[in-house]
N, C-alpha and C. Protein backbone atom coordinates (compact mmCIF):
# COMPACT_ATOMS: atom_id res chain seq x y z
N UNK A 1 -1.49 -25.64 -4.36
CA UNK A 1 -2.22 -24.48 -3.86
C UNK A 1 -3.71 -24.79 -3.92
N UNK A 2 -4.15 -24.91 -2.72
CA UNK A 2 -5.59 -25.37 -2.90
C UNK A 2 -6.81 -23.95 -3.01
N UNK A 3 -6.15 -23.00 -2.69
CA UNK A 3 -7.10 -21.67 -2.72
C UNK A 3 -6.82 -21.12 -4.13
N UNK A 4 -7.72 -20.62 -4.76
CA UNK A 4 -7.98 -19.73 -6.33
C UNK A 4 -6.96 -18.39 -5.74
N UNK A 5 -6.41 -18.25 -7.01
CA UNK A 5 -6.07 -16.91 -7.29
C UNK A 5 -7.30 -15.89 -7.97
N UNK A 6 -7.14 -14.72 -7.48
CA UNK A 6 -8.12 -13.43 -7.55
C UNK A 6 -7.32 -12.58 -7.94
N UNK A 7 -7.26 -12.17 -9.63
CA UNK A 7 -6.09 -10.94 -9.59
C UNK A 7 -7.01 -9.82 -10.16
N UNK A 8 -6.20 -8.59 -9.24
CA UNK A 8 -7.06 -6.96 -9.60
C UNK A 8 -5.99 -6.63 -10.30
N UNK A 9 -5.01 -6.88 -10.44
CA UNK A 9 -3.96 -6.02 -11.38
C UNK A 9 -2.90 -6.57 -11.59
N UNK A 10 -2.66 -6.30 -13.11
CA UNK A 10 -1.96 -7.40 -14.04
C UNK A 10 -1.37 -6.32 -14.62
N UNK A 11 -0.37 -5.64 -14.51
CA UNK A 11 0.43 -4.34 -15.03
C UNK A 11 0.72 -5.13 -16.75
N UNK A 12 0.36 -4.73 -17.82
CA UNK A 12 1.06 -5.20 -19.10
C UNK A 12 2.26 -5.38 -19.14
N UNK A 13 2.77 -3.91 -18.67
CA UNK A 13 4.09 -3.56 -19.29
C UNK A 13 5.14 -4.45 -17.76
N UNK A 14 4.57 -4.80 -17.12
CA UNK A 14 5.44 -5.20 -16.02
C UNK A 14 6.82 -6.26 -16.35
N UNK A 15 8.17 -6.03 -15.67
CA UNK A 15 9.16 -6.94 -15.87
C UNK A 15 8.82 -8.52 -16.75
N UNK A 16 9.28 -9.16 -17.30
CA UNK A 16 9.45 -10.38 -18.11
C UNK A 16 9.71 -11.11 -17.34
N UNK A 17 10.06 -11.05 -16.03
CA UNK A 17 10.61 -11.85 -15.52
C UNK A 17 9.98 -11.85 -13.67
N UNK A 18 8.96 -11.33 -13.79
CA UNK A 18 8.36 -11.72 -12.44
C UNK A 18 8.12 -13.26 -12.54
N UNK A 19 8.07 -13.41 -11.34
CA UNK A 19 7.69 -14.86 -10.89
C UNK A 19 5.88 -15.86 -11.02
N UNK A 20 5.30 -16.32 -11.36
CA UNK A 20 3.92 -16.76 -11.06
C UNK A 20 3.66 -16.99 -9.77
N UNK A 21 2.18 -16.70 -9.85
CA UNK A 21 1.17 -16.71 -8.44
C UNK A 21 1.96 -17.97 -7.18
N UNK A 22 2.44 -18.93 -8.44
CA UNK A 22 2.76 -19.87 -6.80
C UNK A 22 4.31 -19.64 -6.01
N UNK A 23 5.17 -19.46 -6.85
CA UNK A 23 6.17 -19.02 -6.76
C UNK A 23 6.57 -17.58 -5.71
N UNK A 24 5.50 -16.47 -5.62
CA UNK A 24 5.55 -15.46 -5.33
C UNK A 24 4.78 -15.91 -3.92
N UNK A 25 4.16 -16.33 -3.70
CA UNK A 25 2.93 -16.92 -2.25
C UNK A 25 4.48 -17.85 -1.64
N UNK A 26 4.91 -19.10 -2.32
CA UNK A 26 6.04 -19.70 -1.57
C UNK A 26 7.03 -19.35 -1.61
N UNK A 27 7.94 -18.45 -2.16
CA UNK A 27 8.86 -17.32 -1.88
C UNK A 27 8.67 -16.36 -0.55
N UNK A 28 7.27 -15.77 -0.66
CA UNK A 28 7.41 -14.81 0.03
C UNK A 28 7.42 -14.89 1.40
N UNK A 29 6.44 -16.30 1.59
CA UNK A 29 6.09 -17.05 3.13
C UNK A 29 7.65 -17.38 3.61
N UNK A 30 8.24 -17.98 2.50
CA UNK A 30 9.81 -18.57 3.29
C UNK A 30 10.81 -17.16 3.30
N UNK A 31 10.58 -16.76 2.54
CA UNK A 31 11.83 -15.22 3.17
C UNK A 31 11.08 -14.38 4.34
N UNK A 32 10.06 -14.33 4.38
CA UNK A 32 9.79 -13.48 5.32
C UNK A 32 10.55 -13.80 6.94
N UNK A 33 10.78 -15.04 7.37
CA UNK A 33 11.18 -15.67 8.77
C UNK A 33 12.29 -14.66 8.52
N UNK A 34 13.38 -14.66 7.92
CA UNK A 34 14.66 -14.12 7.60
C UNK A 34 14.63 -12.19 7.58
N UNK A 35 13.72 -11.72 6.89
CA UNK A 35 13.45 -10.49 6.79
C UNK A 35 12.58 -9.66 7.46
N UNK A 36 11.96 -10.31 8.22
CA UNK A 36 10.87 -9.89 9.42
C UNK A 36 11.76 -9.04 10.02
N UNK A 37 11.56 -7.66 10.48
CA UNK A 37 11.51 -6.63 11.94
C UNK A 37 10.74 -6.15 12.15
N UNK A 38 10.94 -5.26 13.21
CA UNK A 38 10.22 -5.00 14.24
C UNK A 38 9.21 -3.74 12.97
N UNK A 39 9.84 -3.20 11.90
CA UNK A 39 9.21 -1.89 11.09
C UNK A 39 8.92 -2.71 9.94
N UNK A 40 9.23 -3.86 10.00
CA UNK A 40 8.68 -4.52 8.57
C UNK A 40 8.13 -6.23 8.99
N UNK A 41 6.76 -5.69 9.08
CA UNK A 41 6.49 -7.11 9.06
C UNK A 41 5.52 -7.90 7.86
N UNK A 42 5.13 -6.96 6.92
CA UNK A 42 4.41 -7.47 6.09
C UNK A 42 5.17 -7.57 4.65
N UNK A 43 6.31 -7.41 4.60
CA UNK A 43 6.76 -7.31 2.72
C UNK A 43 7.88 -7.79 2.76
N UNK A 44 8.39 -8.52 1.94
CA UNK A 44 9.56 -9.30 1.49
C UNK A 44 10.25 -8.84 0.01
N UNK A 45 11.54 -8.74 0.21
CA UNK A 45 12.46 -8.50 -0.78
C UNK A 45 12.71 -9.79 -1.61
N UNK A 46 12.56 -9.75 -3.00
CA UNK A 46 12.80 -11.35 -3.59
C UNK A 46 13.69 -10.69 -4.24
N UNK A 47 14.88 -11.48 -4.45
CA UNK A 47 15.78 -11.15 -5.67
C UNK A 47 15.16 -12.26 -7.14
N UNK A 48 16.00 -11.44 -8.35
CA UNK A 48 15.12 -12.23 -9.31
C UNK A 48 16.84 -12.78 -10.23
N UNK A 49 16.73 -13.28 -11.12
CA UNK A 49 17.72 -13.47 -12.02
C UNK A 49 17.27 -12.60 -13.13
N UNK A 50 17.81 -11.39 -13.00
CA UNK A 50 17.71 -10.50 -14.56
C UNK A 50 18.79 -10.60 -15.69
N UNK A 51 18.39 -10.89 -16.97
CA UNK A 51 18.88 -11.18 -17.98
C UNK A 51 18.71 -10.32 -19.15
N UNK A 52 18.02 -9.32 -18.76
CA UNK A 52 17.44 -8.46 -20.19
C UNK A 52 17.24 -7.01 -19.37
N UNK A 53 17.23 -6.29 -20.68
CA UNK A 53 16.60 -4.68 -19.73
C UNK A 53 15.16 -4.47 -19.80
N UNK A 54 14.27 -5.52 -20.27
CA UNK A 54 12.83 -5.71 -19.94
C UNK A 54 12.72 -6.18 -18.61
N UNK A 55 13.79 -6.36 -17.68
CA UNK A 55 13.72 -7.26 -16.37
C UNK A 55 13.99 -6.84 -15.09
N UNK A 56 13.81 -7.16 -14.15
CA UNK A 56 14.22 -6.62 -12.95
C UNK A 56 15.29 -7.25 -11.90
N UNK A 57 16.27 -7.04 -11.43
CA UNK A 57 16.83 -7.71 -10.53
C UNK A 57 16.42 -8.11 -8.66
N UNK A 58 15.15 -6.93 -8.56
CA UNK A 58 14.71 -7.00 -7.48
C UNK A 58 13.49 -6.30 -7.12
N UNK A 59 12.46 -7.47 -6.50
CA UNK A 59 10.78 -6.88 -6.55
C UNK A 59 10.51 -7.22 -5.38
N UNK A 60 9.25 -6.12 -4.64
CA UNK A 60 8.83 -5.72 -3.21
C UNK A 60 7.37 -6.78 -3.21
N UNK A 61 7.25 -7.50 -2.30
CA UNK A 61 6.20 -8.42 -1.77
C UNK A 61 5.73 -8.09 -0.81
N UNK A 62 4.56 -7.34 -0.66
CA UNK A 62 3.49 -7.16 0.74
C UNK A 62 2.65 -7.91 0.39
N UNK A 63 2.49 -8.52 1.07
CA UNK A 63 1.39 -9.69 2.12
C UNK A 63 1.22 -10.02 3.34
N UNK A 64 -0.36 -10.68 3.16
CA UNK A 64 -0.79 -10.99 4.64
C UNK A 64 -2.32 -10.40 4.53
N UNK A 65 -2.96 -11.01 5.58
CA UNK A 65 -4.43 -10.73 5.74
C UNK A 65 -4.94 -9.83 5.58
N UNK A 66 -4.25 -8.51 6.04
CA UNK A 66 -4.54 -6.95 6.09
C UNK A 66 -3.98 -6.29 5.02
N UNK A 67 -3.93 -7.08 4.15
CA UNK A 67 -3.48 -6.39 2.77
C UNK A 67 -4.56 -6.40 1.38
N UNK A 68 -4.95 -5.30 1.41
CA UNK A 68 -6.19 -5.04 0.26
C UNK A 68 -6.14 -4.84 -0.98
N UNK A 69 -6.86 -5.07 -1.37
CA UNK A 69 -6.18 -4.44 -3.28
C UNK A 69 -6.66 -3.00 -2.92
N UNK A 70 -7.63 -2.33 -2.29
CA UNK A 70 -7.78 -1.01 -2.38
C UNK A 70 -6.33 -0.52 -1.85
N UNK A 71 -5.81 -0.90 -1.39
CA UNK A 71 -4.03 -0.39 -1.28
C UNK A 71 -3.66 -0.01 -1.97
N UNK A 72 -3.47 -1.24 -3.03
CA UNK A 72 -2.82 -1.49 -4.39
C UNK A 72 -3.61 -0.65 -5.23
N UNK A 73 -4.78 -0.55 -5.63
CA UNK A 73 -5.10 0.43 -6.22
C UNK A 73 -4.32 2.01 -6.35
N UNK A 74 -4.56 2.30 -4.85
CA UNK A 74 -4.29 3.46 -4.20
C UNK A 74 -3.10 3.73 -4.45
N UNK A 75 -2.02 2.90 -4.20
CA UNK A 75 -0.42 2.48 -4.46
C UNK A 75 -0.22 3.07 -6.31
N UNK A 76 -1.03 2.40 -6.39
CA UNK A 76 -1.09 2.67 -8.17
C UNK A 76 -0.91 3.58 -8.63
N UNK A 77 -2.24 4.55 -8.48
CA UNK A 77 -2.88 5.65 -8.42
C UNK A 77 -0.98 6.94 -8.17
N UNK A 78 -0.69 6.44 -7.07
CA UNK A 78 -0.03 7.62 -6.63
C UNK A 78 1.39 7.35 -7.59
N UNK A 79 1.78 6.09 -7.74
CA UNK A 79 3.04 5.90 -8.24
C UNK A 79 2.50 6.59 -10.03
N UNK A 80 2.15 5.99 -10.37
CA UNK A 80 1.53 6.74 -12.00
C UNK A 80 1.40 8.05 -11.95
N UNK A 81 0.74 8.90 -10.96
CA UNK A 81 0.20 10.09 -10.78
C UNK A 81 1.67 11.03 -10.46
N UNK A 82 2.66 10.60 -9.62
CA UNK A 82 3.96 11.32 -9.86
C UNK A 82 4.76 11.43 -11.01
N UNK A 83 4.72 10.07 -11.56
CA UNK A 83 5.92 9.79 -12.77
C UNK A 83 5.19 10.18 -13.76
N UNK A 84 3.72 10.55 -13.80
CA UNK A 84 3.14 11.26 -14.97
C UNK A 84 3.62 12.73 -14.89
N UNK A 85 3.79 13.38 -13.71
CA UNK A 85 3.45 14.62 -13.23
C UNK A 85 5.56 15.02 -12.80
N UNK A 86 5.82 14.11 -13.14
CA UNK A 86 7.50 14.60 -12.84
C UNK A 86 7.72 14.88 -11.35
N UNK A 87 7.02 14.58 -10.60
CA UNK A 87 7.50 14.93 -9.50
C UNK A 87 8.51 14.27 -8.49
N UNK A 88 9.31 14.89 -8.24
CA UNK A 88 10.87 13.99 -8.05
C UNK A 88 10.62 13.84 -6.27
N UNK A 89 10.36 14.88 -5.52
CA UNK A 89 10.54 14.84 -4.06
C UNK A 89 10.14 13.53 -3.36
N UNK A 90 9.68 12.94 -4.09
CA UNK A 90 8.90 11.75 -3.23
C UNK A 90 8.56 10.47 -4.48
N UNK A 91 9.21 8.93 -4.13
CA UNK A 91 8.75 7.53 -5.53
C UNK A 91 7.69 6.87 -4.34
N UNK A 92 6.76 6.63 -5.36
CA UNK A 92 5.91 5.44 -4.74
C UNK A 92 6.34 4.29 -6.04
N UNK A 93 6.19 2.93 -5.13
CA UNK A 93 6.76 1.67 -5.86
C UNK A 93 5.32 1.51 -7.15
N UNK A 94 6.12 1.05 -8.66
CA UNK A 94 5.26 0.84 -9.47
C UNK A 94 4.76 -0.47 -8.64
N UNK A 95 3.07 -0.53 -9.32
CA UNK A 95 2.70 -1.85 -8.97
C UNK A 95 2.37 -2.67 -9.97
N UNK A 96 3.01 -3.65 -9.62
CA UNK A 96 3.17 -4.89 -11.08
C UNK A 96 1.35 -6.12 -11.15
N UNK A 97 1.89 -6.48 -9.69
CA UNK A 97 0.58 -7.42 -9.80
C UNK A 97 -0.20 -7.16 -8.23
N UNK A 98 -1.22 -7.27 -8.38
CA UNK A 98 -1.93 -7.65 -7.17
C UNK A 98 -2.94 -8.65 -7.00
N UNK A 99 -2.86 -9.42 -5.76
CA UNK A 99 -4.00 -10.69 -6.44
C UNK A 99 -4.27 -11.18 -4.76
N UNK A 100 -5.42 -11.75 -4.44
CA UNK A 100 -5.56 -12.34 -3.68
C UNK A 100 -5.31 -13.60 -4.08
N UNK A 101 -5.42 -14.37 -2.56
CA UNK A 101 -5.05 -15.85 -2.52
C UNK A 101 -5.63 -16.40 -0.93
N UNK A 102 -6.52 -16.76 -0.92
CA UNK A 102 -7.37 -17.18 0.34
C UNK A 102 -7.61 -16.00 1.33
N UNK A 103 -7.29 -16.20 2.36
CA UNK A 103 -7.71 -14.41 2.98
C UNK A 103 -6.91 -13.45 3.50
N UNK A 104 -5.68 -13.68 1.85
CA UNK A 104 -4.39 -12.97 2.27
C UNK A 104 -4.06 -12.06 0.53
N UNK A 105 -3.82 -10.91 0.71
CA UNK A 105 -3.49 -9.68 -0.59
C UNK A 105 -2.45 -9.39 -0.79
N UNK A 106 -1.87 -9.53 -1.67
CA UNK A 106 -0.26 -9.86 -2.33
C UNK A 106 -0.34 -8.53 -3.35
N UNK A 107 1.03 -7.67 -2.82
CA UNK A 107 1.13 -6.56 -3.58
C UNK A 107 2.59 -6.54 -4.51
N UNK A 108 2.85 -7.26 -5.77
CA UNK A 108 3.80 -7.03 -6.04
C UNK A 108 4.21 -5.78 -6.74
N UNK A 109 5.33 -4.86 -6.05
CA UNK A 109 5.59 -3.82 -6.78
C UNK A 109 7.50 -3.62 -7.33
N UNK A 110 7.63 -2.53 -7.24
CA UNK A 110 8.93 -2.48 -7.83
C UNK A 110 10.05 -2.08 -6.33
N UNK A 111 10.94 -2.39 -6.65
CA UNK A 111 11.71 -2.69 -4.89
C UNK A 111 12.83 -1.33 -5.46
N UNK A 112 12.16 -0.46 -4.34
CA UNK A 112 13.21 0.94 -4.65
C UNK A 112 14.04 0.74 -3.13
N UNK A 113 15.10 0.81 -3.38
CA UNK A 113 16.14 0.61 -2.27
C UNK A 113 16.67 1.90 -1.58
N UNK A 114 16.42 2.04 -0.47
CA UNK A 114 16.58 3.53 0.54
C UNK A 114 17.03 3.06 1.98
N UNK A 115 16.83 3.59 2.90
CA UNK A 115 17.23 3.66 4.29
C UNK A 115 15.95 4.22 5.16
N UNK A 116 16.27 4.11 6.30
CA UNK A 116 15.41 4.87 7.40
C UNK A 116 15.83 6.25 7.49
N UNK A 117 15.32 7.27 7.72
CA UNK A 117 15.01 8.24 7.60
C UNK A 117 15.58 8.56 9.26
N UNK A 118 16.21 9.40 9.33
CA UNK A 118 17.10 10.29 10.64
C UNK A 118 16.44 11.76 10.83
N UNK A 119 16.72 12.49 11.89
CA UNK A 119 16.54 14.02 12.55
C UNK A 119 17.33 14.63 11.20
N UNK A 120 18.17 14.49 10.49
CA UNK A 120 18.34 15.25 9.41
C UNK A 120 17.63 15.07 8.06
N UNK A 121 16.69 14.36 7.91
CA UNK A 121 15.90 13.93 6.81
C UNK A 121 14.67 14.92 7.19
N UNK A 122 14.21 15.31 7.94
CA UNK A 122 13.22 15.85 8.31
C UNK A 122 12.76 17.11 7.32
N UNK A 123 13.57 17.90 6.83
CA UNK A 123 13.14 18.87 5.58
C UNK A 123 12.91 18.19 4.53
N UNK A 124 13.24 16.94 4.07
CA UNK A 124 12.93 16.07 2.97
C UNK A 124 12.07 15.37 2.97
N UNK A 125 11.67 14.65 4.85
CA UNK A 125 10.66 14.02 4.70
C UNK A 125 9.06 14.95 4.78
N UNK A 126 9.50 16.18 4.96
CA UNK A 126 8.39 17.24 4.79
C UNK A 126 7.61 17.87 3.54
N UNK A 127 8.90 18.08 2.77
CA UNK A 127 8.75 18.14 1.07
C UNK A 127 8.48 16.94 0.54
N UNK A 128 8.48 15.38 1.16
CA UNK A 128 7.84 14.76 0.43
C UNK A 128 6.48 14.47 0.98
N UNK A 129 6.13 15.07 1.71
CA UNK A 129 4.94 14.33 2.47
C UNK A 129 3.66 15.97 1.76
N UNK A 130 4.38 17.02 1.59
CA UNK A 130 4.02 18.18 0.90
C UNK A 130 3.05 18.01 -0.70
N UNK A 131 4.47 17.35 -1.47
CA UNK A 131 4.31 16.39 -2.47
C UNK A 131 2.93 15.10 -2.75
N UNK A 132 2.55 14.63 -1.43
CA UNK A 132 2.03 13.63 -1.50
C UNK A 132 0.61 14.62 -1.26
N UNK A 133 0.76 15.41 -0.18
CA UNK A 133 -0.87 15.95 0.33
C UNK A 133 -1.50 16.65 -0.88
N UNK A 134 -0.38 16.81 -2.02
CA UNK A 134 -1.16 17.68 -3.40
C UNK A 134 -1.65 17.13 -4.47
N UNK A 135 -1.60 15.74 -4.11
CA UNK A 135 -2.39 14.71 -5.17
C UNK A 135 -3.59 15.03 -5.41
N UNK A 136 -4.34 15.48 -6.23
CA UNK A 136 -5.81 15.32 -6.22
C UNK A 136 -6.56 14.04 -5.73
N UNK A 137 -7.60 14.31 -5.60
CA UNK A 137 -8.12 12.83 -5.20
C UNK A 137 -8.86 12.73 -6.60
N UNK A 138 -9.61 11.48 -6.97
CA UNK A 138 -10.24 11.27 -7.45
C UNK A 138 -11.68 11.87 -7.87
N UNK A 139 -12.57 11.47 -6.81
CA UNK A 139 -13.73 11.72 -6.35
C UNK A 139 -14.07 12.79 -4.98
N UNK A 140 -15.37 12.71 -4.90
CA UNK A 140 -15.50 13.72 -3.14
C UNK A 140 -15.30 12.96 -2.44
N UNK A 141 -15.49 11.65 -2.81
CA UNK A 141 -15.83 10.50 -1.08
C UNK A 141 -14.49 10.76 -0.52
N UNK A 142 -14.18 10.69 0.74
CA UNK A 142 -13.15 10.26 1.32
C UNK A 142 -12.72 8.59 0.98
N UNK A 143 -11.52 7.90 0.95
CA UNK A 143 -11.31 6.52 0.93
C UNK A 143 -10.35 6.40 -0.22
N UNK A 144 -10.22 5.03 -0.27
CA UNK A 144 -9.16 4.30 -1.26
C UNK A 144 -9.82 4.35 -2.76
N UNK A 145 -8.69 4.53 -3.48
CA UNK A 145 -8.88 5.01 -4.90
C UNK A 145 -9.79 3.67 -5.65
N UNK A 146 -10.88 3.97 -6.11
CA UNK A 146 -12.02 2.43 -6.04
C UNK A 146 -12.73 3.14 -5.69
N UNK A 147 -13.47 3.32 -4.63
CA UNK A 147 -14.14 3.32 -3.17
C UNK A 147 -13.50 2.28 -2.17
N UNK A 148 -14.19 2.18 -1.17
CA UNK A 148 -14.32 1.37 -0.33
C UNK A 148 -14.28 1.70 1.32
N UNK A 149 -13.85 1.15 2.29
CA UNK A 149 -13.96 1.60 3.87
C UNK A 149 -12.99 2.17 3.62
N UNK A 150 -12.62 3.02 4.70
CA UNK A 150 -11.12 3.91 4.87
C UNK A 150 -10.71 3.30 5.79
N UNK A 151 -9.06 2.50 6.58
CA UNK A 151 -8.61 1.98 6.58
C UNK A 151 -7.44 2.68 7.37
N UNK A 152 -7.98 2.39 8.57
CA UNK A 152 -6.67 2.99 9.61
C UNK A 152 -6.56 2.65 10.76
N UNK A 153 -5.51 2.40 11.29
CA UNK A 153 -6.07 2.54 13.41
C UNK A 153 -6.80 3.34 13.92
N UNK A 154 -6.99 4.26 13.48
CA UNK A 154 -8.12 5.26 14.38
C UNK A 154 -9.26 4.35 14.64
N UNK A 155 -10.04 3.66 13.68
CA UNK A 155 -11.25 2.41 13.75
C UNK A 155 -10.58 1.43 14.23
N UNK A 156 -11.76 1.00 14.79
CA UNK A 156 -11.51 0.09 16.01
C UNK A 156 -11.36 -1.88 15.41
N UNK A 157 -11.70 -1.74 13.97
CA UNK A 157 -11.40 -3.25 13.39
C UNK A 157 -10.47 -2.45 12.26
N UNK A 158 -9.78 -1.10 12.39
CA UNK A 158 -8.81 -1.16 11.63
C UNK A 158 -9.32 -1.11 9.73
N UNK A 159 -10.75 -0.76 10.23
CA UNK A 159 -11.63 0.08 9.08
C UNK A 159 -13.00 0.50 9.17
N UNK A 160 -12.76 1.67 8.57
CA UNK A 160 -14.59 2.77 9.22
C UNK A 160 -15.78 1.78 9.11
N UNK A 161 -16.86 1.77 10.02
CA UNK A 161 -17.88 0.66 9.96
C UNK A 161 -18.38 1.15 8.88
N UNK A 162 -18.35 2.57 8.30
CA UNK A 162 -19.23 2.89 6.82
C UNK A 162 -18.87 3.74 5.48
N UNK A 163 -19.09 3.85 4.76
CA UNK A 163 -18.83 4.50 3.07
C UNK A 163 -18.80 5.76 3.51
N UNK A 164 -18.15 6.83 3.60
CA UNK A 164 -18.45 7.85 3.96
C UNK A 164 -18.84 8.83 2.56
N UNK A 165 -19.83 9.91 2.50
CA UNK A 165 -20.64 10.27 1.54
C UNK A 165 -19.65 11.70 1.37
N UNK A 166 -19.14 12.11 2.09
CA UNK A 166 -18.64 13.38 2.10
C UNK A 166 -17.16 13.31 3.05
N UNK A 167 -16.47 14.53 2.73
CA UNK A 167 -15.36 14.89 4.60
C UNK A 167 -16.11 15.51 5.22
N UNK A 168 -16.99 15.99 4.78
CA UNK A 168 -17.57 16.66 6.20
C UNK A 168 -18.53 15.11 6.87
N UNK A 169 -18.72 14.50 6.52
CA UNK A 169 -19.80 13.39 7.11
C UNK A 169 -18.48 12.46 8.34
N UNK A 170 -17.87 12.09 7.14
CA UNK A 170 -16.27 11.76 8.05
C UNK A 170 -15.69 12.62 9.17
N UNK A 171 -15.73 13.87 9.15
CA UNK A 171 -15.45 14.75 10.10
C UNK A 171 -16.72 14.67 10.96
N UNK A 172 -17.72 14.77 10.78
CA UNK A 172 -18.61 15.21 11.86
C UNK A 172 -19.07 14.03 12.35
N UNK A 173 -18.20 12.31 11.91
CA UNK A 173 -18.06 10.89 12.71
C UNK A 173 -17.12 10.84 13.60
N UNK A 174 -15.84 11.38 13.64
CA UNK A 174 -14.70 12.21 14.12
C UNK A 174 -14.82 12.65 15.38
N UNK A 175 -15.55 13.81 15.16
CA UNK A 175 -15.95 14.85 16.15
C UNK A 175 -16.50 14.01 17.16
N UNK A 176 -17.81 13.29 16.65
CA UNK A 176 -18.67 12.48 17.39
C UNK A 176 -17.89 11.94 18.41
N UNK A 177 -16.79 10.91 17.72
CA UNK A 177 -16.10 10.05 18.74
C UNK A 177 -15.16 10.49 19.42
N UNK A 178 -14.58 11.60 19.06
CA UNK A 178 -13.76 12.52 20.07
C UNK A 178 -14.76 13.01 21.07
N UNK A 179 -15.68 13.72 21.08
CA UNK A 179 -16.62 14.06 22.23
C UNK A 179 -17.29 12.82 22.64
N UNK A 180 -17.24 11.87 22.41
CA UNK A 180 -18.05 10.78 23.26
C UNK A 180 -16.51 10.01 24.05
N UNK A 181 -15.61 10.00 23.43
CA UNK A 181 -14.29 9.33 24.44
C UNK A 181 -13.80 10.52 25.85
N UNK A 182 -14.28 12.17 25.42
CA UNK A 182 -13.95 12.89 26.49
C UNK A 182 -14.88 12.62 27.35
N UNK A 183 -16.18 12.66 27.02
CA UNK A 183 -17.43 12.44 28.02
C UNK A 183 -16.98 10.79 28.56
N UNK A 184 -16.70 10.08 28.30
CA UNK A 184 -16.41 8.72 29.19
C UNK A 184 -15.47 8.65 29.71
N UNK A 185 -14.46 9.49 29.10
CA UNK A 185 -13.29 9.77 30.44
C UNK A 185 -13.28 10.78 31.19
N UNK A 186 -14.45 11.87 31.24
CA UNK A 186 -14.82 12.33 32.77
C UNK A 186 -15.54 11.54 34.11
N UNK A 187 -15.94 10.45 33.45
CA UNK A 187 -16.58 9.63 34.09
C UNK A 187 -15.80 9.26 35.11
């Protein structure tokens, strides 16, 4: 591995039996060919050999360029913030490690096993999404738990060109570009 590892998060209490930085980068590159679709293209399922109940039999790998530790932070943030708070309607994956590795962000978390979601999930996926909008935030800024850009398709590199100071500053950048895309498509 000729690129440094960069790690933001090193969970203590995490499984005994995760894998090391190189192991987890060449694991994840070779399963992905196999586990790639069309709704998953950034995270890989590794199975592990568990031997103890300090251990896991199976951990979630997101990677790839567009993968931030402000994610992982954020990821953090919400998985701790339920299982502190008991709230059952909705798991976010614990996160074990996160680390860069050249100009790609590796999220290892805990691999909760579910399905896709159908026209009858829809009262569940409402109560959990209910669940999620009642998190407190942190701070006033809008953004990822840290700071940092906010981070979506709506921006046009797929993150806000700036720190936003407030929601209303974010909203009234919003507004801006909604009335400047109607005014160019009357054109």
């Amino acid at each position: 591995m000729s690129s440094t590892v960069k790690v933001f998060i090193n969970d203590e209490d995490k499984p005994t039996n995760i894998p090391n930085f190189e192991t987890i980068i060449t694991q994840g590159h070779e399963l992905r060919s196999r586990q790639c679709t069309s709704i998953n293209i950034s995270g890989v399922r590794m199975t592990l050999d568990k031997k103890s109940d300090n251990e896991v039999s199976d951990i979630w790998v997101k990677f790839g360029g567009d993968i931030t530790m402000a994610e992982a932070e954020t990821q953090r943030f919400v998985a701790q913030y339920l299982e502190a708070n008991s709230i059952s309607p909705v798991r976010a994956p614990r996160v074990y490690l996160a680390f860069t590795w050249g100009h790609s962000g590796y999220i290892v978390s805990e691999y909760i096993d579910g399905q896709m979601c159908g026209d009858t999930d829809i009262p569940l996926v409402a109560t959990a999404v209910q669940s999620l909008i009642a998190i407190p935030s942190l701070g006033s800024t809008p953004g990822p738990v840290g700071g940092g850009l906010i981070e979506h398709l709506f921006f046009v590199e797929r993150a806000s060109p700036i720190r936003y100071e407030s929601v209303k500053e974010l909203q009234d950048h919003m507004n801006g570009v909604g009335a400047l895309q109607m005014s160019l498509a009357a054109l």
